[in-house]
N, C-alpha and C. Protein backbone atom coordinates (compact mmCIF):
# COMPACT_ATOMS: atom_id res chain seq x y z
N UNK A 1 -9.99 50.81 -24.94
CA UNK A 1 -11.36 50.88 -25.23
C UNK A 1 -11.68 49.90 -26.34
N UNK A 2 -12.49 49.50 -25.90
CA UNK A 2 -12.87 48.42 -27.07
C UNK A 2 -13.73 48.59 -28.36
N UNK A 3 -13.34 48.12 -29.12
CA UNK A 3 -14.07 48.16 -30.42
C UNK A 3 -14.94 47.46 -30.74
N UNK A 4 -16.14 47.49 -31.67
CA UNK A 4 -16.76 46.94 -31.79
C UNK A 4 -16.90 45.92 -33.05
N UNK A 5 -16.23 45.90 -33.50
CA UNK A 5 -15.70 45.37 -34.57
C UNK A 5 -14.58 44.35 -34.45
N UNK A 6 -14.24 44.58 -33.29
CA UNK A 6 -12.93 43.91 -32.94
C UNK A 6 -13.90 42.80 -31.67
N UNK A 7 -13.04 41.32 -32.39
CA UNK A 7 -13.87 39.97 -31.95
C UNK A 7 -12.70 39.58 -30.45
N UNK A 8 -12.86 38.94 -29.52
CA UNK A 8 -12.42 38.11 -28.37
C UNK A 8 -10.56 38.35 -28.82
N UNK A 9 -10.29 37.50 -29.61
CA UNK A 9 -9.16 36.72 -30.23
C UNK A 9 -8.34 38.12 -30.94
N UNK A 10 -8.67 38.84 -30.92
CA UNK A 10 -8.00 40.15 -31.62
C UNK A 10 -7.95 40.94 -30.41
N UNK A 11 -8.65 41.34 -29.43
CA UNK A 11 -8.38 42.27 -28.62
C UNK A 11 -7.86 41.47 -28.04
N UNK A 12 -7.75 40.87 -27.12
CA UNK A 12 -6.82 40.03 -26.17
C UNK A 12 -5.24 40.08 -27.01
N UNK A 13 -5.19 39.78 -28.53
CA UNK A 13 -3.78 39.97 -29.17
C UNK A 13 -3.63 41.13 -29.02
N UNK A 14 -4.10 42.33 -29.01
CA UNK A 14 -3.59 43.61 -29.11
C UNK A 14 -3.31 43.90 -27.52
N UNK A 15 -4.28 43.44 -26.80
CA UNK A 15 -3.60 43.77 -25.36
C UNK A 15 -2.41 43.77 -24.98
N UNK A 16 -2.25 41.97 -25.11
CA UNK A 16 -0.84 41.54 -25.11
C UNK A 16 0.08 42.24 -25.87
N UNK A 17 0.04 42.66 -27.33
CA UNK A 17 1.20 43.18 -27.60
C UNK A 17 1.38 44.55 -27.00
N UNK A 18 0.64 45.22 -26.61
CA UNK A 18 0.45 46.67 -25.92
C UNK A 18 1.17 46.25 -24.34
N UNK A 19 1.33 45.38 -23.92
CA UNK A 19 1.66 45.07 -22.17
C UNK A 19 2.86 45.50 -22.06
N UNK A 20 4.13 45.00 -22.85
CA UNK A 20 5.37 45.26 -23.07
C UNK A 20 5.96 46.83 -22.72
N UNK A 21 4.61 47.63 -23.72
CA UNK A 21 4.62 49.31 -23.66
C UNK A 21 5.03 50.14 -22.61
N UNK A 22 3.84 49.29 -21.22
CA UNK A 22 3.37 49.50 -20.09
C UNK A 22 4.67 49.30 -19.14
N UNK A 23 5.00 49.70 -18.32
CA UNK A 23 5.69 50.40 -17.31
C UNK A 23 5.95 49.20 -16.01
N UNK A 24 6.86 48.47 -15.97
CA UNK A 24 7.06 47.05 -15.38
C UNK A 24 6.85 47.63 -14.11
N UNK A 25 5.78 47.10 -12.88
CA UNK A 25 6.15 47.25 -11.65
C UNK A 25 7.23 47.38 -10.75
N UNK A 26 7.26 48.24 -10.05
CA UNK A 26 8.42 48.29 -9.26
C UNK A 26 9.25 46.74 -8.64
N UNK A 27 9.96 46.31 -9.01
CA UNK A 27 10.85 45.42 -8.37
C UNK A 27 11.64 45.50 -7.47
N UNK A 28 11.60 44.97 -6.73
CA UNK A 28 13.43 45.18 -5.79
C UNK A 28 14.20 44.73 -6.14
N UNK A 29 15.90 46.00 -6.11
CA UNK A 29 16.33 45.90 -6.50
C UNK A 29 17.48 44.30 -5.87
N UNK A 30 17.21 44.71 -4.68
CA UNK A 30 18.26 43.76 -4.28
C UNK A 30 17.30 42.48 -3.55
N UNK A 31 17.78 40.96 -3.94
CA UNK A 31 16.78 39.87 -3.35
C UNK A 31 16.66 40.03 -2.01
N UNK A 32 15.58 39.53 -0.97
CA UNK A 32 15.41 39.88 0.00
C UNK A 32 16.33 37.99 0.88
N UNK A 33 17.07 38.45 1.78
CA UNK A 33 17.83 37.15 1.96
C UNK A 33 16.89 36.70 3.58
N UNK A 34 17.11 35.65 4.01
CA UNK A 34 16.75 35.09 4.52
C UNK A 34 16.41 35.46 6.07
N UNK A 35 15.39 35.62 6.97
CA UNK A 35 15.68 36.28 8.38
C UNK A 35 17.15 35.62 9.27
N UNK A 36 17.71 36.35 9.96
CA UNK A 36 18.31 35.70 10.87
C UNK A 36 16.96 34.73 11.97
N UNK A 37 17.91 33.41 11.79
CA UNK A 37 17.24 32.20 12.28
C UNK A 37 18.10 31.75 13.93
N UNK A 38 17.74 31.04 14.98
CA UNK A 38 18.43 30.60 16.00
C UNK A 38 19.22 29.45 15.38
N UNK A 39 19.44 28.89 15.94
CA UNK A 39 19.83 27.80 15.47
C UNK A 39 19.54 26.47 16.02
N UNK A 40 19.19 25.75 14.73
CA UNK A 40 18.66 24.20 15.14
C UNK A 40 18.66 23.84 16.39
N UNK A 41 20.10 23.53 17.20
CA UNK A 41 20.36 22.52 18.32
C UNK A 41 19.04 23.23 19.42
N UNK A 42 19.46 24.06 19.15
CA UNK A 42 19.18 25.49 20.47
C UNK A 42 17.32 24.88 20.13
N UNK A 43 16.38 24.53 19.56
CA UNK A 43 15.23 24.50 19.21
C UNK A 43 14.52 23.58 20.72
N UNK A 44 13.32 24.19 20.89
CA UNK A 44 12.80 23.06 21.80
C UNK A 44 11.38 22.60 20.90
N UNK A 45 10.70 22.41 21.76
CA UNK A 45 8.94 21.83 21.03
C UNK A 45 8.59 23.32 21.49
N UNK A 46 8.21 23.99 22.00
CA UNK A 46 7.71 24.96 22.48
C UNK A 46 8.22 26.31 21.09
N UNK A 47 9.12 26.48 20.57
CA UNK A 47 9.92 26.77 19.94
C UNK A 47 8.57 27.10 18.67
N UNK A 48 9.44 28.10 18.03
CA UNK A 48 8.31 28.67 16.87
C UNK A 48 9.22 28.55 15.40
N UNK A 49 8.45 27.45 14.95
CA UNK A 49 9.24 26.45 13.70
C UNK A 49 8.79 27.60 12.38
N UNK A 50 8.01 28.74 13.08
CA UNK A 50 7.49 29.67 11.58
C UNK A 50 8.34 29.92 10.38
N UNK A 51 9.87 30.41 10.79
CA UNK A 51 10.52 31.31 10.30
C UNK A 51 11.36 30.01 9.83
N UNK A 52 11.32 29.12 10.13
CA UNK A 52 12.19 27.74 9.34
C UNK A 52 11.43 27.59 8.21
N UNK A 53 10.05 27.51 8.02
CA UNK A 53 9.30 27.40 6.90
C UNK A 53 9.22 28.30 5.85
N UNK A 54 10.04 29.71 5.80
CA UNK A 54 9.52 30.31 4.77
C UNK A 54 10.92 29.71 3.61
N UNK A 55 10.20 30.07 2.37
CA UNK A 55 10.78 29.46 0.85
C UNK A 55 12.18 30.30 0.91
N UNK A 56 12.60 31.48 1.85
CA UNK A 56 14.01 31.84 1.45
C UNK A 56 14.66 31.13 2.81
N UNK A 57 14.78 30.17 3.07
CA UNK A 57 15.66 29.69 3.95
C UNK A 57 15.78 28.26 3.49
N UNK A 58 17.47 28.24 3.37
CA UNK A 58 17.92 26.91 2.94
C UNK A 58 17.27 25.91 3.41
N UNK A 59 16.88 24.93 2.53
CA UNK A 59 16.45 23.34 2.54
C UNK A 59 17.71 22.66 3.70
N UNK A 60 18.39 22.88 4.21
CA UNK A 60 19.46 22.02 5.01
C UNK A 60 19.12 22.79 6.30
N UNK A 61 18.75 24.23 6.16
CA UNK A 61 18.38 24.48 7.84
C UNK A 61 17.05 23.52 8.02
N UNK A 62 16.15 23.92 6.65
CA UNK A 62 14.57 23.47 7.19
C UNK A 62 14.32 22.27 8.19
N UNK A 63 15.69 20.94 7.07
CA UNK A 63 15.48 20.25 7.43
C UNK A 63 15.82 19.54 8.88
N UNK A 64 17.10 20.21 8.99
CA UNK A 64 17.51 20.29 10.67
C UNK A 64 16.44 20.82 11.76
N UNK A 65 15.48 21.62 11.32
CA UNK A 65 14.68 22.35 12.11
C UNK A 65 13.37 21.08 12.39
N UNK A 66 13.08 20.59 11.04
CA UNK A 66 12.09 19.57 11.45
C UNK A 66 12.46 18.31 12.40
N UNK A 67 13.80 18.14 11.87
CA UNK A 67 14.38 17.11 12.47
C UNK A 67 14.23 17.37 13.87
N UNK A 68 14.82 18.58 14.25
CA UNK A 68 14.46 18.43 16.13
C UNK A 68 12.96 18.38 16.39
N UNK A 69 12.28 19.30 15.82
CA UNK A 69 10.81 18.93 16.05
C UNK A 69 10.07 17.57 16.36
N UNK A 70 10.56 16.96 15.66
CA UNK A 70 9.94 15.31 15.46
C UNK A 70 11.19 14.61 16.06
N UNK A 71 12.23 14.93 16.75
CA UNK A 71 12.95 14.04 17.56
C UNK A 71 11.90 13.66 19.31
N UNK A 72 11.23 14.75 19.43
CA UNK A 72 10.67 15.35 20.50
C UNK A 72 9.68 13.55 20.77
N UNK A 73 9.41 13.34 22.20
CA UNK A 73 8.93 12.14 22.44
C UNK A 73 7.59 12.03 21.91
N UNK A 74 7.38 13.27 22.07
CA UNK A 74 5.28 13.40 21.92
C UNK A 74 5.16 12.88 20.39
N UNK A 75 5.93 12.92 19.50
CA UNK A 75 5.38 12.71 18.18
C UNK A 75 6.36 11.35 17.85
N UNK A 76 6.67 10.29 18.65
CA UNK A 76 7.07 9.18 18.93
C UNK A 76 5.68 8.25 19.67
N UNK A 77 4.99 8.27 19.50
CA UNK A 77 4.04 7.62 20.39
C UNK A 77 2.74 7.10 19.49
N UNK A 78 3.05 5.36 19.23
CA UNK A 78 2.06 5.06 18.31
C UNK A 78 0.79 4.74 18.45
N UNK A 79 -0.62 5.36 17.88
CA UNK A 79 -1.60 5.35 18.58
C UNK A 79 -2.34 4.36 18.08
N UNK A 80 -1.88 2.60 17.85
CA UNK A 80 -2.40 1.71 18.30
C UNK A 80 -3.64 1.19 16.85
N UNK A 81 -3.38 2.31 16.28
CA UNK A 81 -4.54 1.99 15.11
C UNK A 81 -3.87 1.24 13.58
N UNK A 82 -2.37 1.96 13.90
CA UNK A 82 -1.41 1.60 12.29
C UNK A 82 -1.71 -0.18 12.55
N UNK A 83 -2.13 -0.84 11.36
CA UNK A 83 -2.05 -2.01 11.05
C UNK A 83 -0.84 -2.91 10.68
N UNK A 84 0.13 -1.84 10.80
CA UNK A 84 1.28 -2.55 10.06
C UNK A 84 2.66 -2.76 11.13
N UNK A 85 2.29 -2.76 12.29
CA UNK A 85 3.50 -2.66 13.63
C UNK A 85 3.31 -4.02 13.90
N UNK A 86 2.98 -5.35 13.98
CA UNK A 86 2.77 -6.39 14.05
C UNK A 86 4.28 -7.37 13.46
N UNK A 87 4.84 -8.22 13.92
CA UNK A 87 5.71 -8.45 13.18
C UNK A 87 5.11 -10.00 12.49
N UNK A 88 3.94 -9.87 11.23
CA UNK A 88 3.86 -10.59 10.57
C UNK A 88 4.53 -12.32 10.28
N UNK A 89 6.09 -11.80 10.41
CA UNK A 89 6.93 -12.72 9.80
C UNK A 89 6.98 -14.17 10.96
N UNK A 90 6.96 -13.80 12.05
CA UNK A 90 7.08 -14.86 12.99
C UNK A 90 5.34 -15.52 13.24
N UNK A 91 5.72 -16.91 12.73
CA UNK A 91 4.12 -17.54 12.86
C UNK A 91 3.95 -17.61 14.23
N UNK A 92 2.84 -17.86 14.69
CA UNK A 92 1.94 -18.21 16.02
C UNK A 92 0.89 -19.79 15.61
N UNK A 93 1.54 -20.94 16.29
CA UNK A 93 0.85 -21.71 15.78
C UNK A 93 -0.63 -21.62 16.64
N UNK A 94 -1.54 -22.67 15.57
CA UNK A 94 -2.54 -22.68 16.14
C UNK A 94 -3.29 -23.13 17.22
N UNK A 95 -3.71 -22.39 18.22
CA UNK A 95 -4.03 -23.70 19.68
C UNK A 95 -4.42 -25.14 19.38
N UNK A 96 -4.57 -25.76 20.00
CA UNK A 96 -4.94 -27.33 19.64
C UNK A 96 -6.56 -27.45 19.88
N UNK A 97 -7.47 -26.65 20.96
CA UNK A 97 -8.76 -26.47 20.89
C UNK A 97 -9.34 -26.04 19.43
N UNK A 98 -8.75 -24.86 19.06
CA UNK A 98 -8.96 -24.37 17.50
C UNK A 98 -8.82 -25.82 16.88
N UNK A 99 -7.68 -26.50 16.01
CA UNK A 99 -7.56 -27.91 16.13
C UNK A 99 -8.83 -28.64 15.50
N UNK A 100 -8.99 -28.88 16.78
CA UNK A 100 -9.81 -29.84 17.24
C UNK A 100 -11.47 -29.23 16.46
N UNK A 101 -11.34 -27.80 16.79
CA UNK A 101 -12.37 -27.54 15.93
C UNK A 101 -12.99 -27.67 14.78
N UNK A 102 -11.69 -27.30 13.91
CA UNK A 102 -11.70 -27.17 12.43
C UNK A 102 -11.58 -28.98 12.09
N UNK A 103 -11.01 -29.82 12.78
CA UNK A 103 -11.30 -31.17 12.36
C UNK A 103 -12.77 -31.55 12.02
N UNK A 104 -12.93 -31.04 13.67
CA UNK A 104 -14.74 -31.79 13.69
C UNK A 104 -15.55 -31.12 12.68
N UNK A 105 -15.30 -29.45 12.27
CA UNK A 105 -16.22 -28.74 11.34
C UNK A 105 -15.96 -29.33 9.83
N UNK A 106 -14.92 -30.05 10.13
CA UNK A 106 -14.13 -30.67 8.62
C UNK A 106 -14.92 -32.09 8.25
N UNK A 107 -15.24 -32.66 9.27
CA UNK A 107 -15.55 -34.17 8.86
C UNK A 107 -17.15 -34.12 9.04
N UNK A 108 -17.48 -32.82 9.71
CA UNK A 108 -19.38 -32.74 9.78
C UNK A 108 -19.41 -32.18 8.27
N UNK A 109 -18.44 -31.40 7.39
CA UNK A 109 -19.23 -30.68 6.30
C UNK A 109 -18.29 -31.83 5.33
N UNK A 110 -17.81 -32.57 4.89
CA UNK A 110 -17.08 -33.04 4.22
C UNK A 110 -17.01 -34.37 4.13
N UNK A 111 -17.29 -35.01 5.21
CA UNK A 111 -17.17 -36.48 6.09
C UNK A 111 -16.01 -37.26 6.26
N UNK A 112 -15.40 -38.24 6.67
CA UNK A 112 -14.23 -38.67 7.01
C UNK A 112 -13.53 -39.12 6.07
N UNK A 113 -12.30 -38.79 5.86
CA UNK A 113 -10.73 -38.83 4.94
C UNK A 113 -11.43 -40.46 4.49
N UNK A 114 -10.53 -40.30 3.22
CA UNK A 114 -10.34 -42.36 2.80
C UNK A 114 -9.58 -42.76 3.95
N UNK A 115 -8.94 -42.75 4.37
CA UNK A 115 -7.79 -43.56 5.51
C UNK A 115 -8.91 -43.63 6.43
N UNK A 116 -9.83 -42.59 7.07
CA UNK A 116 -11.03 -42.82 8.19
C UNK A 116 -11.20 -43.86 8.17
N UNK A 117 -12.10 -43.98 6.64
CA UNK A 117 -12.59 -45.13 6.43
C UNK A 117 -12.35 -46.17 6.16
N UNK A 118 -11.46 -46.45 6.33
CA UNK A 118 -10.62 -47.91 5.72
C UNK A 118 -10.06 -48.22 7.35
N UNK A 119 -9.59 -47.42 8.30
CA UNK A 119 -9.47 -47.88 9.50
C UNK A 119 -10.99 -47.94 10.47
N UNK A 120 -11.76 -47.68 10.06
CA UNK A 120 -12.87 -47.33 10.91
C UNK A 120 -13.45 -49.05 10.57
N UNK A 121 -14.12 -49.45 11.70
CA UNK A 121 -14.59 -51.07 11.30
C UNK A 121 -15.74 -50.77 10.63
N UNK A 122 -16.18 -51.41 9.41
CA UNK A 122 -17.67 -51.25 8.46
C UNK A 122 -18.45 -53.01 8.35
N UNK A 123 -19.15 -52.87 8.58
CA UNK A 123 -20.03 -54.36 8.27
C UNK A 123 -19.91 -54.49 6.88
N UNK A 124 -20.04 -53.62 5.74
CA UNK A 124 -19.87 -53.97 4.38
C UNK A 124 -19.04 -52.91 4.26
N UNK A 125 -18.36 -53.49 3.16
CA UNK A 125 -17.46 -52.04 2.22
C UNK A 125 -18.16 -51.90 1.25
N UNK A 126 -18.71 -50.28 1.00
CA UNK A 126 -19.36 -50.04 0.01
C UNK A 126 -18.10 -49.82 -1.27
N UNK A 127 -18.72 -49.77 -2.28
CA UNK A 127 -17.50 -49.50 -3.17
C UNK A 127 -18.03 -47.93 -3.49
N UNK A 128 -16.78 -47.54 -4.04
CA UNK A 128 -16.94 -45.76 -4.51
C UNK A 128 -17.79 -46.37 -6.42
N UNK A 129 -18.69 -44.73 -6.13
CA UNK A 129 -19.59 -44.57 -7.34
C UNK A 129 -17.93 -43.68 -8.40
N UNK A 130 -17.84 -44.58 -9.51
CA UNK A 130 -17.21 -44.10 -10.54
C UNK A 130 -17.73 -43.11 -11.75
N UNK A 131 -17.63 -42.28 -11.98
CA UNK A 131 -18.25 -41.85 -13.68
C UNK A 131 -18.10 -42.91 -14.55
N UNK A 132 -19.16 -42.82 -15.27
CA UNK A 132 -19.18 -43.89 -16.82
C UNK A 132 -18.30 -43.60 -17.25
N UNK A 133 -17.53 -44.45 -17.78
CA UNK A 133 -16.27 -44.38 -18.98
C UNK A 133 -15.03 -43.87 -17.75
N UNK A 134 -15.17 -44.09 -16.72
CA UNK A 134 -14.03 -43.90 -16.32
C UNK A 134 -12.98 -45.18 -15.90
N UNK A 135 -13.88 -46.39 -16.09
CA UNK A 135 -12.92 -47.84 -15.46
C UNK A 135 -12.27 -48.09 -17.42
N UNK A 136 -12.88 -47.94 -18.60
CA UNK A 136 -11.94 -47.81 -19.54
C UNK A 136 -10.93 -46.66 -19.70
N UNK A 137 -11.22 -45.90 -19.02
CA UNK A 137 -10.27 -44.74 -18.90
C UNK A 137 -9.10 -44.89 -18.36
N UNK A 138 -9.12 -46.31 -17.62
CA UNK A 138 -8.29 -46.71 -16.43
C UNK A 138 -7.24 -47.94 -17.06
N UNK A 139 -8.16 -48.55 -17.78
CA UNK A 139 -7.69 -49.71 -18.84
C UNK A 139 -6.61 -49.36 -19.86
N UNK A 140 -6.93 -48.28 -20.55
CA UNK A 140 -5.85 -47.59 -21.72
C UNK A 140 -4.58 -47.06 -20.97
N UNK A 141 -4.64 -46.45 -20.16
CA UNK A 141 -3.36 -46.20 -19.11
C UNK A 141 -2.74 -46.95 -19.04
N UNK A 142 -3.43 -47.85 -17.88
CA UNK A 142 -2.80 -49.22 -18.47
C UNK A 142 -2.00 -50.10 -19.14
N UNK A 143 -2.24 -50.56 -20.34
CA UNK A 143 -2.63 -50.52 -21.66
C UNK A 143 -0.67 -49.37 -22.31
N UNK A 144 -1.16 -48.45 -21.84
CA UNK A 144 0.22 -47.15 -22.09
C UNK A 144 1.30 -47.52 -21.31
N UNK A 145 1.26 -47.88 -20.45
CA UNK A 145 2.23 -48.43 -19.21
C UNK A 145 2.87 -49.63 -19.73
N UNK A 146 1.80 -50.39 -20.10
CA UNK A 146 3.10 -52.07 -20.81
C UNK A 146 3.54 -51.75 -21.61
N UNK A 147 3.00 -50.60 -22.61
CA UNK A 147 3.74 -50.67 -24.03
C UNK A 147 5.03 -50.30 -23.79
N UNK A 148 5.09 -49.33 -23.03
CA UNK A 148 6.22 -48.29 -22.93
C UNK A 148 5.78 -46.87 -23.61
N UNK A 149 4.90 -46.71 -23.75
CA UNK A 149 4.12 -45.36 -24.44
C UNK A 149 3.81 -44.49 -24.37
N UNK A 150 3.70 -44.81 -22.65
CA UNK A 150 3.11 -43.44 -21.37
C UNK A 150 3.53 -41.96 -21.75
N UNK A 151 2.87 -41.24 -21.66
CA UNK A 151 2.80 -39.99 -21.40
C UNK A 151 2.28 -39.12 -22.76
């Protein structure tokens, strides 16, 4: 019965030390051991895997028990969605139509290689637009190269 005077943190301590007092539930005396089980080999799919699952039966039956379960064909059968059954490692080159594609999409967004253009016939050669300060940029290199100075 509770007191009124008596805060959260005090009755809950007095409970507890009062529990000890109290009269331990009946236990059994002797552990309860494991059902008699069939045995693994003997298992089909049809087979009732219940009594393999409970916590008092050795981990070495369980696992023999799953093991036949999942030997069974039906849970062998891949349904086409796993991303990872592909064997990655062996390339597939690329068709030559593809090719041919990615060239032409290459030289419409980019325009033709230096070599294009230097084999392609031109009425004039334009010269390439340089940044300022980049033909003295070109000179001091240069310049580093006779001395022996480079790098």
């Amino acid at each position: 019965m509770a007191r009124d005077d008596e805060d959260f943190l005090r009755r809950w301590s007095r409970r507890k030390l009062d529990a000890p007092a109290k009269a331990p539930a009946a236990a059994p005396a002797v552990p309860a051991e494991a059902p008699p089980l069939p045995s693994p080999e003997s298992l089909t799919f049809e087979s009732d895997f219940r009594a393999f699952m409970q916590s008092k039966v050795a981990e070495g039956v369980k696992r023999a028990a799953l093991k036949k379960l999942f030997a069974d064909p039906r849970f062998n059968v891949m349904d086409g969605l796993d991303v990872y059954i592909d064997d990655y490692s062996k390339d597939s080159p690329i068709p030559p139509e593809m090719l041919a594609q990615l060239q032409h999409s290459r030289s419409t967004l980019f325009g033709r290689k230096e070599q294009d253009k230097t084999e392609a016939p031109a009425s004039e050669p334009q010269p390439l637009a340089q940044a300022p300060g980049a033909e003295e940029a070109g000179e001091k290199e240069e310049k580093k190269e006779d001395d022996g100075t480079a790098g």
